[in-house]
N, C-alpha and C. Protein backbone atom coordinates (compact mmCIF):
# COMPACT_ATOMS: atom_id res chain seq x y z
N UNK A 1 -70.59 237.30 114.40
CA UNK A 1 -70.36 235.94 113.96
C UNK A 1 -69.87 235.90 112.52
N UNK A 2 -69.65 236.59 111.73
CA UNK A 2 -69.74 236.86 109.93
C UNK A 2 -67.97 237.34 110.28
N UNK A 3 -67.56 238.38 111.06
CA UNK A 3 -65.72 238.35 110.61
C UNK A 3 -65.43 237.29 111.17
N UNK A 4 -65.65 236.46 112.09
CA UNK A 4 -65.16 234.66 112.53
C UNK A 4 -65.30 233.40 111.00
N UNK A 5 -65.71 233.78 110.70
CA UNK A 5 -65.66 233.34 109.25
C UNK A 5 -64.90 233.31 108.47
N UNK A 6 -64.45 234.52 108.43
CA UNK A 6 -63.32 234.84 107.50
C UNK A 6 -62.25 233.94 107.53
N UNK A 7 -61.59 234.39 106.61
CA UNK A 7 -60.18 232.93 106.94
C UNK A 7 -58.95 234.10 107.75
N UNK A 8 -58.40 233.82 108.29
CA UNK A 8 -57.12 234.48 109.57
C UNK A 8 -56.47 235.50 109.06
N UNK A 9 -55.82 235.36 108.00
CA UNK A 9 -55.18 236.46 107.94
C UNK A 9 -56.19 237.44 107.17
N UNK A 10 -57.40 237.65 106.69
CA UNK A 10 -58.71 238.55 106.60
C UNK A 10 -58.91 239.21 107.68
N UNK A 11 -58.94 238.04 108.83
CA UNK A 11 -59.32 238.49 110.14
C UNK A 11 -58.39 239.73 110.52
N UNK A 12 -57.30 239.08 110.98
CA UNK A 12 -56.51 240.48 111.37
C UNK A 12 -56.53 241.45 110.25
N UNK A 13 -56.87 241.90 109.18
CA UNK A 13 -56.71 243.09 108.51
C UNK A 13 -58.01 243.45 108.50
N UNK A 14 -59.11 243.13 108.93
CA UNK A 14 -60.17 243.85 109.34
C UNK A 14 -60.02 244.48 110.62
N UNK A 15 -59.40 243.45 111.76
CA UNK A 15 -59.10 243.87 112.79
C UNK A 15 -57.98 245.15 113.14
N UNK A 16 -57.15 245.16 112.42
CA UNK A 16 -55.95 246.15 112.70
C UNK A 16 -56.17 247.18 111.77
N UNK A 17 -57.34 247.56 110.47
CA UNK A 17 -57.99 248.99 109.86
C UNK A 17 -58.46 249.27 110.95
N UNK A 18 -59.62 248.23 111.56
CA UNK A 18 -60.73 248.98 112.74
C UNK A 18 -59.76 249.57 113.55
N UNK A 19 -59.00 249.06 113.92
CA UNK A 19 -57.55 249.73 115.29
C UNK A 19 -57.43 250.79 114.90
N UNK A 20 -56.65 250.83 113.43
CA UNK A 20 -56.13 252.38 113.27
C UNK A 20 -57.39 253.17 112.83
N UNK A 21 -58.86 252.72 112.05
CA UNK A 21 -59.39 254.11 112.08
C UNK A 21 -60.23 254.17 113.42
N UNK A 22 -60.15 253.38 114.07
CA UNK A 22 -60.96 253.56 115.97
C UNK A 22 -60.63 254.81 116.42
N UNK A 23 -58.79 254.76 116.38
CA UNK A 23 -58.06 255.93 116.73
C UNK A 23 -58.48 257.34 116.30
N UNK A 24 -58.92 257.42 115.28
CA UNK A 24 -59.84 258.68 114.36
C UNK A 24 -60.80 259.18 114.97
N UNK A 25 -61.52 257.91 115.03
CA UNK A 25 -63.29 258.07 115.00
C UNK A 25 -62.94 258.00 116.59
N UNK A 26 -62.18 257.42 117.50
CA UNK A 26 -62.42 257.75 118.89
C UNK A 26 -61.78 259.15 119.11
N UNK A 27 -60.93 259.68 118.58
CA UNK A 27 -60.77 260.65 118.78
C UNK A 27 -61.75 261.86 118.40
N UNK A 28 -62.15 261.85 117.17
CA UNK A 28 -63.17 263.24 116.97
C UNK A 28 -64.15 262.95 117.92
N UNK A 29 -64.81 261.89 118.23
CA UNK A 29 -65.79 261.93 118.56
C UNK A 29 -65.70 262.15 120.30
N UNK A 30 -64.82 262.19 120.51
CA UNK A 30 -64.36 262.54 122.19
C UNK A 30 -64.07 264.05 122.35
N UNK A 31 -63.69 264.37 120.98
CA UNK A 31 -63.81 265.87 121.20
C UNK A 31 -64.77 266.94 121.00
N UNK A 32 -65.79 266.21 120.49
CA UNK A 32 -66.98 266.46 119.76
C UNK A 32 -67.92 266.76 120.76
N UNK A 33 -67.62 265.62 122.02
CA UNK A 33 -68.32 265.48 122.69
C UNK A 33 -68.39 266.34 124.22
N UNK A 34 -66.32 266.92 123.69
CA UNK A 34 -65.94 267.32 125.08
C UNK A 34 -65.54 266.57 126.47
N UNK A 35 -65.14 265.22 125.94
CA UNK A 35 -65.59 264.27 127.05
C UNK A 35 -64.46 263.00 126.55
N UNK A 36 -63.69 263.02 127.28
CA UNK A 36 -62.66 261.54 126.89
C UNK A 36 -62.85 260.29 127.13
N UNK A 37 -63.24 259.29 126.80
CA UNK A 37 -63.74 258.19 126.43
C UNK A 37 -65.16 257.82 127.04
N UNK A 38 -65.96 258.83 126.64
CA UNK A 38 -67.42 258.70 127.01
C UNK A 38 -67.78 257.24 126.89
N UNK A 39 -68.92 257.00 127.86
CA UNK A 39 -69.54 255.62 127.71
C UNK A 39 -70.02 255.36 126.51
N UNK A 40 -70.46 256.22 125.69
CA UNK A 40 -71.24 256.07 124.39
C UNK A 40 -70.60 255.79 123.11
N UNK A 41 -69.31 255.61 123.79
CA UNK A 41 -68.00 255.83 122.68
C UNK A 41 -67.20 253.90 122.28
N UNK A 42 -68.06 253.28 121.58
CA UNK A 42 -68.28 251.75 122.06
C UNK A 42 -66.65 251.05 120.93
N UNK A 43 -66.87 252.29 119.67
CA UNK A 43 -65.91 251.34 118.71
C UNK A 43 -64.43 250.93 119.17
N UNK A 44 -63.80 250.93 120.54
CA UNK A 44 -63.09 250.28 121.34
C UNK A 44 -62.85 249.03 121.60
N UNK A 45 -64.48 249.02 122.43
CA UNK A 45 -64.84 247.54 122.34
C UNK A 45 -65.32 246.56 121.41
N UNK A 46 -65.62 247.43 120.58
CA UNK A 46 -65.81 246.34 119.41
C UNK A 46 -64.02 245.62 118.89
N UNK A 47 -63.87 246.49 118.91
CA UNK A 47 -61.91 246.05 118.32
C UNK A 47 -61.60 245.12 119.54
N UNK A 48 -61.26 245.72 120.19
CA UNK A 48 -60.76 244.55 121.55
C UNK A 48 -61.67 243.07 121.84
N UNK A 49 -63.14 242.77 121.54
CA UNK A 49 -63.72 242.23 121.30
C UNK A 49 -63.12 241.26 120.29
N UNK A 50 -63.40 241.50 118.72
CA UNK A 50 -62.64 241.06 117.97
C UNK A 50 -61.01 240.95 118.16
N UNK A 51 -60.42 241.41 118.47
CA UNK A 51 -59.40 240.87 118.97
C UNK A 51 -59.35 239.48 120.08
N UNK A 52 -60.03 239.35 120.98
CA UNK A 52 -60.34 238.12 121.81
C UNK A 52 -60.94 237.03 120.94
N UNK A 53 -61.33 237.59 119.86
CA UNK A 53 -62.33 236.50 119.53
C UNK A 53 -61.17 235.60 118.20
N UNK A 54 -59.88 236.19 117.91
CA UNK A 54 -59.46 236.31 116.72
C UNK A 54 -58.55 234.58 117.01
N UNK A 55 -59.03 233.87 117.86
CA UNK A 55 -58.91 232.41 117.92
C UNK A 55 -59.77 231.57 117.45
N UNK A 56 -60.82 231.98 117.15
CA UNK A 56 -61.85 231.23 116.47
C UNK A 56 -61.41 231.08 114.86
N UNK A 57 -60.79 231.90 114.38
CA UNK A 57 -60.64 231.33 112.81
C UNK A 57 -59.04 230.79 112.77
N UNK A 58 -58.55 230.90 113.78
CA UNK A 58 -57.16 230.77 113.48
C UNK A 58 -56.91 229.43 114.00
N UNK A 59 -57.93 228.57 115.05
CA UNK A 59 -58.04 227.18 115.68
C UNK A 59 -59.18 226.60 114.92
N UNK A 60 -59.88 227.03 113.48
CA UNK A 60 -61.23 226.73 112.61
C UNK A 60 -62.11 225.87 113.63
N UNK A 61 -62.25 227.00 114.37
CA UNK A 61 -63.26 226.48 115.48
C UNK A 61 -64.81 226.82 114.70
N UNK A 62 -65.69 225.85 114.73
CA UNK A 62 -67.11 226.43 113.75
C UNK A 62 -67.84 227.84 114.93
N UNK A 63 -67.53 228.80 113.88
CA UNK A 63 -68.48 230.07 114.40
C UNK A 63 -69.84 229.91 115.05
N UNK A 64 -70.58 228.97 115.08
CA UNK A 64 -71.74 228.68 115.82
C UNK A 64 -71.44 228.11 117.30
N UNK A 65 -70.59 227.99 117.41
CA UNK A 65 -70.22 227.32 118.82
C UNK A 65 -70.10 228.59 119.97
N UNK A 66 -71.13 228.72 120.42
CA UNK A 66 -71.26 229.47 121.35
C UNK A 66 -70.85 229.63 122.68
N UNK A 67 -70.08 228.38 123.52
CA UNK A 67 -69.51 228.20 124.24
C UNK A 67 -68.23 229.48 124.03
N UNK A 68 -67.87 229.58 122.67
CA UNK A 68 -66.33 230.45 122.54
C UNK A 68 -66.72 232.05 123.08
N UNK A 69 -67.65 232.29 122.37
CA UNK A 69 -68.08 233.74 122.00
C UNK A 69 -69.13 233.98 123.42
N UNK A 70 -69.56 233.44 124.07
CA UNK A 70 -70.12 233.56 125.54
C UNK A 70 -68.56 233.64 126.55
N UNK A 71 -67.51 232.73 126.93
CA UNK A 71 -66.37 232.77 127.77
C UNK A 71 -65.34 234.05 126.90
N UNK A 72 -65.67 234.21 125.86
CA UNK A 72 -64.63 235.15 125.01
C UNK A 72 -65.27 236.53 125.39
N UNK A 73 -66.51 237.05 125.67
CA UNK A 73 -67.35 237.75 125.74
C UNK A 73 -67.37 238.34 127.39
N UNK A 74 -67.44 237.23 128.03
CA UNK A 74 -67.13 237.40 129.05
C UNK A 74 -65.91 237.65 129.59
N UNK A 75 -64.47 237.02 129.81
CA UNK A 75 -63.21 237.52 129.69
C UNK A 75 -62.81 238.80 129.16
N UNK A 76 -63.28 239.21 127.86
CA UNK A 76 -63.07 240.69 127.65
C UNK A 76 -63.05 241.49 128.28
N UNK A 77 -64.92 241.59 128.77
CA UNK A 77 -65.29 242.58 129.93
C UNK A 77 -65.09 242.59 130.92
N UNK A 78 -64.40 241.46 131.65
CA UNK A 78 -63.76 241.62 132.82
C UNK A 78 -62.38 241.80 132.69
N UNK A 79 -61.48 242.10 131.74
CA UNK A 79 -60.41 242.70 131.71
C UNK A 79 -60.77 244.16 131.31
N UNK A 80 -61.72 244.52 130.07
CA UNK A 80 -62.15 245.69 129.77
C UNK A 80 -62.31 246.33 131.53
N UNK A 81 -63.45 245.96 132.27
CA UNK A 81 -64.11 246.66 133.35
C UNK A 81 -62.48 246.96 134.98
N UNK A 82 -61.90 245.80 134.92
CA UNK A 82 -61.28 245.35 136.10
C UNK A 82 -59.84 246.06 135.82
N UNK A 83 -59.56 246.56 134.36
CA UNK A 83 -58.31 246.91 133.76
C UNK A 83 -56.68 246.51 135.34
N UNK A 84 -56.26 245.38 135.24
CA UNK A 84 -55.50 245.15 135.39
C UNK A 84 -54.11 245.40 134.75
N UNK A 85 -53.36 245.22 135.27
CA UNK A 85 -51.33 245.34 134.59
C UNK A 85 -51.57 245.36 133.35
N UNK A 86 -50.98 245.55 132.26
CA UNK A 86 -50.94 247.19 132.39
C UNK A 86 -52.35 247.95 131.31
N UNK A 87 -53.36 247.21 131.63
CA UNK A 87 -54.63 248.30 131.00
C UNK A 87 -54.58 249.53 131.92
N UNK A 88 -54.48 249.65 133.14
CA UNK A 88 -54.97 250.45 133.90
C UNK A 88 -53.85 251.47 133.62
N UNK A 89 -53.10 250.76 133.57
CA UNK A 89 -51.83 251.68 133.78
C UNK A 89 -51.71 252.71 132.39
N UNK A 90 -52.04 251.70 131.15
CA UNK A 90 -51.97 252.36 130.01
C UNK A 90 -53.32 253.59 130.07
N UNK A 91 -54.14 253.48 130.24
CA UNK A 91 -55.57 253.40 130.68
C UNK A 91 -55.27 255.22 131.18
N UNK A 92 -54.49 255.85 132.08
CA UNK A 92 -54.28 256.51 132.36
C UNK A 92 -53.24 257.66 132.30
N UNK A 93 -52.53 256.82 131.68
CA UNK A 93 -51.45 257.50 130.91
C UNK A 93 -51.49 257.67 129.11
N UNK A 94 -52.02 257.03 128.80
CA UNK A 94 -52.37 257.71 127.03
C UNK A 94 -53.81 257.84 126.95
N UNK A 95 -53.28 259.59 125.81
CA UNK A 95 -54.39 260.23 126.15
C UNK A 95 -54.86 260.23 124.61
N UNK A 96 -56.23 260.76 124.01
CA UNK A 96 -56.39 260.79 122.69
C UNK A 96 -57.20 260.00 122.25
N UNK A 97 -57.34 259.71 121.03
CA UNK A 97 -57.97 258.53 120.18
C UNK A 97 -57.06 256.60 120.87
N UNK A 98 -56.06 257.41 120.62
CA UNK A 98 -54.77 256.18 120.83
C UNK A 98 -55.73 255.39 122.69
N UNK A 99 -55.48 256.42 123.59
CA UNK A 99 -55.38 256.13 124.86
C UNK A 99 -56.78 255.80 125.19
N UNK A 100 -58.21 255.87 124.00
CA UNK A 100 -59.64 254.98 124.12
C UNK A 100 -59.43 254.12 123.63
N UNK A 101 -58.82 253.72 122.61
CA UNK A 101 -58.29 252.36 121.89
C UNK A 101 -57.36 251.43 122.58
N UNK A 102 -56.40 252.00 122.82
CA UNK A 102 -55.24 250.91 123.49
C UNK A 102 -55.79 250.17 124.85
N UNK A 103 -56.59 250.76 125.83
CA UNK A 103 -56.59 249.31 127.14
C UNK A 103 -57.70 248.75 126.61
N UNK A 104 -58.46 248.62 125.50
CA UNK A 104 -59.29 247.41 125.11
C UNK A 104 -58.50 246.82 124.10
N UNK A 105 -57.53 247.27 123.43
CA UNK A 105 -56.95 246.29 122.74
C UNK A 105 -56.07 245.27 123.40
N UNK A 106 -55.50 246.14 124.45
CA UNK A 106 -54.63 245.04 125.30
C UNK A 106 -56.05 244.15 125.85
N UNK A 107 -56.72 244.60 126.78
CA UNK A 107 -57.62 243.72 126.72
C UNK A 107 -58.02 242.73 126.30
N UNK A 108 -58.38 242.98 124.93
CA UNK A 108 -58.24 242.31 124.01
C UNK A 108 -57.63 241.04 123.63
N UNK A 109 -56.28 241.07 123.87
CA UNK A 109 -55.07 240.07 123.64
C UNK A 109 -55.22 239.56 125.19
N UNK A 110 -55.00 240.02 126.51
CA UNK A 110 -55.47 239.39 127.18
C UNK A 110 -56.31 237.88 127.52
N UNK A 111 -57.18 238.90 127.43
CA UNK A 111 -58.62 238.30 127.27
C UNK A 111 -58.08 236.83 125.87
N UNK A 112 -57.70 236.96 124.97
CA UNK A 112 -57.73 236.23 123.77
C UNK A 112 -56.51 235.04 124.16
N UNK A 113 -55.54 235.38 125.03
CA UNK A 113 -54.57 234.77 125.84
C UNK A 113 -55.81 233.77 126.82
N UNK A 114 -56.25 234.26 128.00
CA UNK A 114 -56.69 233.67 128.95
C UNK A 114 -58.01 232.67 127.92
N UNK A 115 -58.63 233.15 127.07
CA UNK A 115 -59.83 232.25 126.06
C UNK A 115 -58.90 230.95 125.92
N UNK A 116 -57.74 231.14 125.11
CA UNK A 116 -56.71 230.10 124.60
C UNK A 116 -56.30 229.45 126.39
N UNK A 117 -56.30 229.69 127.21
CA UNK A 117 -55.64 228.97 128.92
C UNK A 117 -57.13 228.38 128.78
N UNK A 118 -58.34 228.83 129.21
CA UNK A 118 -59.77 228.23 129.21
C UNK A 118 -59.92 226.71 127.99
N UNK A 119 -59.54 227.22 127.09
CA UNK A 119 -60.30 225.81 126.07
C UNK A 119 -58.72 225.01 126.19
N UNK A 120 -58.18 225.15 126.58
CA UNK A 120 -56.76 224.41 126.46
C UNK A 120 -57.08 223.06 127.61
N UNK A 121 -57.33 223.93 129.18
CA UNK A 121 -57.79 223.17 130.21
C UNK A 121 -59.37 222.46 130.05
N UNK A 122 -60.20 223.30 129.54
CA UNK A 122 -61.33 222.65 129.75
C UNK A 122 -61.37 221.70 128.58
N UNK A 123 -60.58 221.15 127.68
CA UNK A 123 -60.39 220.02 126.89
C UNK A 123 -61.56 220.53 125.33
N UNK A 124 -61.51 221.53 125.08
CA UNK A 124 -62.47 222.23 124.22
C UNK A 124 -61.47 222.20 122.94
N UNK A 125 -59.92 222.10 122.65
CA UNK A 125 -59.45 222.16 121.93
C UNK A 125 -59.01 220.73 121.57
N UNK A 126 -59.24 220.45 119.93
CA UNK A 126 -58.79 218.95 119.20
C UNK A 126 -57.43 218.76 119.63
C-alpha cells in the first residue's frame, strides 16, 4: 500500500529498477538453487503485482480502497497461474532471469489492462 502512494511517475521507476534488478536476483538465485523459476522464487510476482496495481496512482484512486487491490490481486493471479497468449508462450520460450520475470510482467499489464475494463464497467471510475 506505501509504493501506491507515490505520485506516477515514482511509481514506474520503482517499478522498472525492481524489473531490471528481478532479472539479477531471479537469475542467481535460480542457479543457486539449480532449479528455474522455483516456487520460492516470488520477486516476479511482486513486480507484475505492482505493475497491475500501477492504476491506482495514475487514476489518484485513495490507496485504502480495497475493492482495487483485492480485484487487482486477484486478476494477476489468474493471469500469473492460467498464463494465457502470450505468457505461456513467452513462459516457455525465455529462459534465465529475463524468462522468470517476463510472463508476470506481461501479466502484469494484462491483469492492469483487464483492472482498468473492471472499474470502467463496474462504474468505480469518476
Amino acid at each position: 500500500l506505501l509504493l501506491v502512494q507515490f505520485p506516477f511517475p515514482a511509481y514506474v521507476a520503482v517499478v522498472v529498477v525492481s524489473c531490471i534488478i528481478g532479472i539479477k536476483i531471479c537469475q542467481v538465485t535460480s542457479d543457486d538453487m539449480g532449479v528455474h523459476d522455483h516456487g520460492s522464487i516470488v520477486w516476479d510476482e511482486f513486480a507484475g503485482f505492482w505493475i497491475t496495481m500501477s492504476l491506482v496512482p495514475m487514476l489518484s484512486i485513495p490507496a485504502d480502497d480495497w475493492k482495487w487491490l483485492l480485484t487487482g490481486f486477484v486478476l494477476f493471479r489468474f493471469f500469473d497461474m492460467v498464463k494465457p497468449w502470450p505468457i505461456g508462450w513467452l513462459d516457455a520460450r525465455v529462459h534465465g532471469g529475463l524468462g522468470i520475470m517476463i510472463d508476470d510482467i506481461v501479466a502484469g499489464i494484462m491483469a492492469a489492462i483487464s483492472l482498468y475494463a473492471v472499474a470502467h464497467f463496474a462504474g468505480w471510475l469518476a
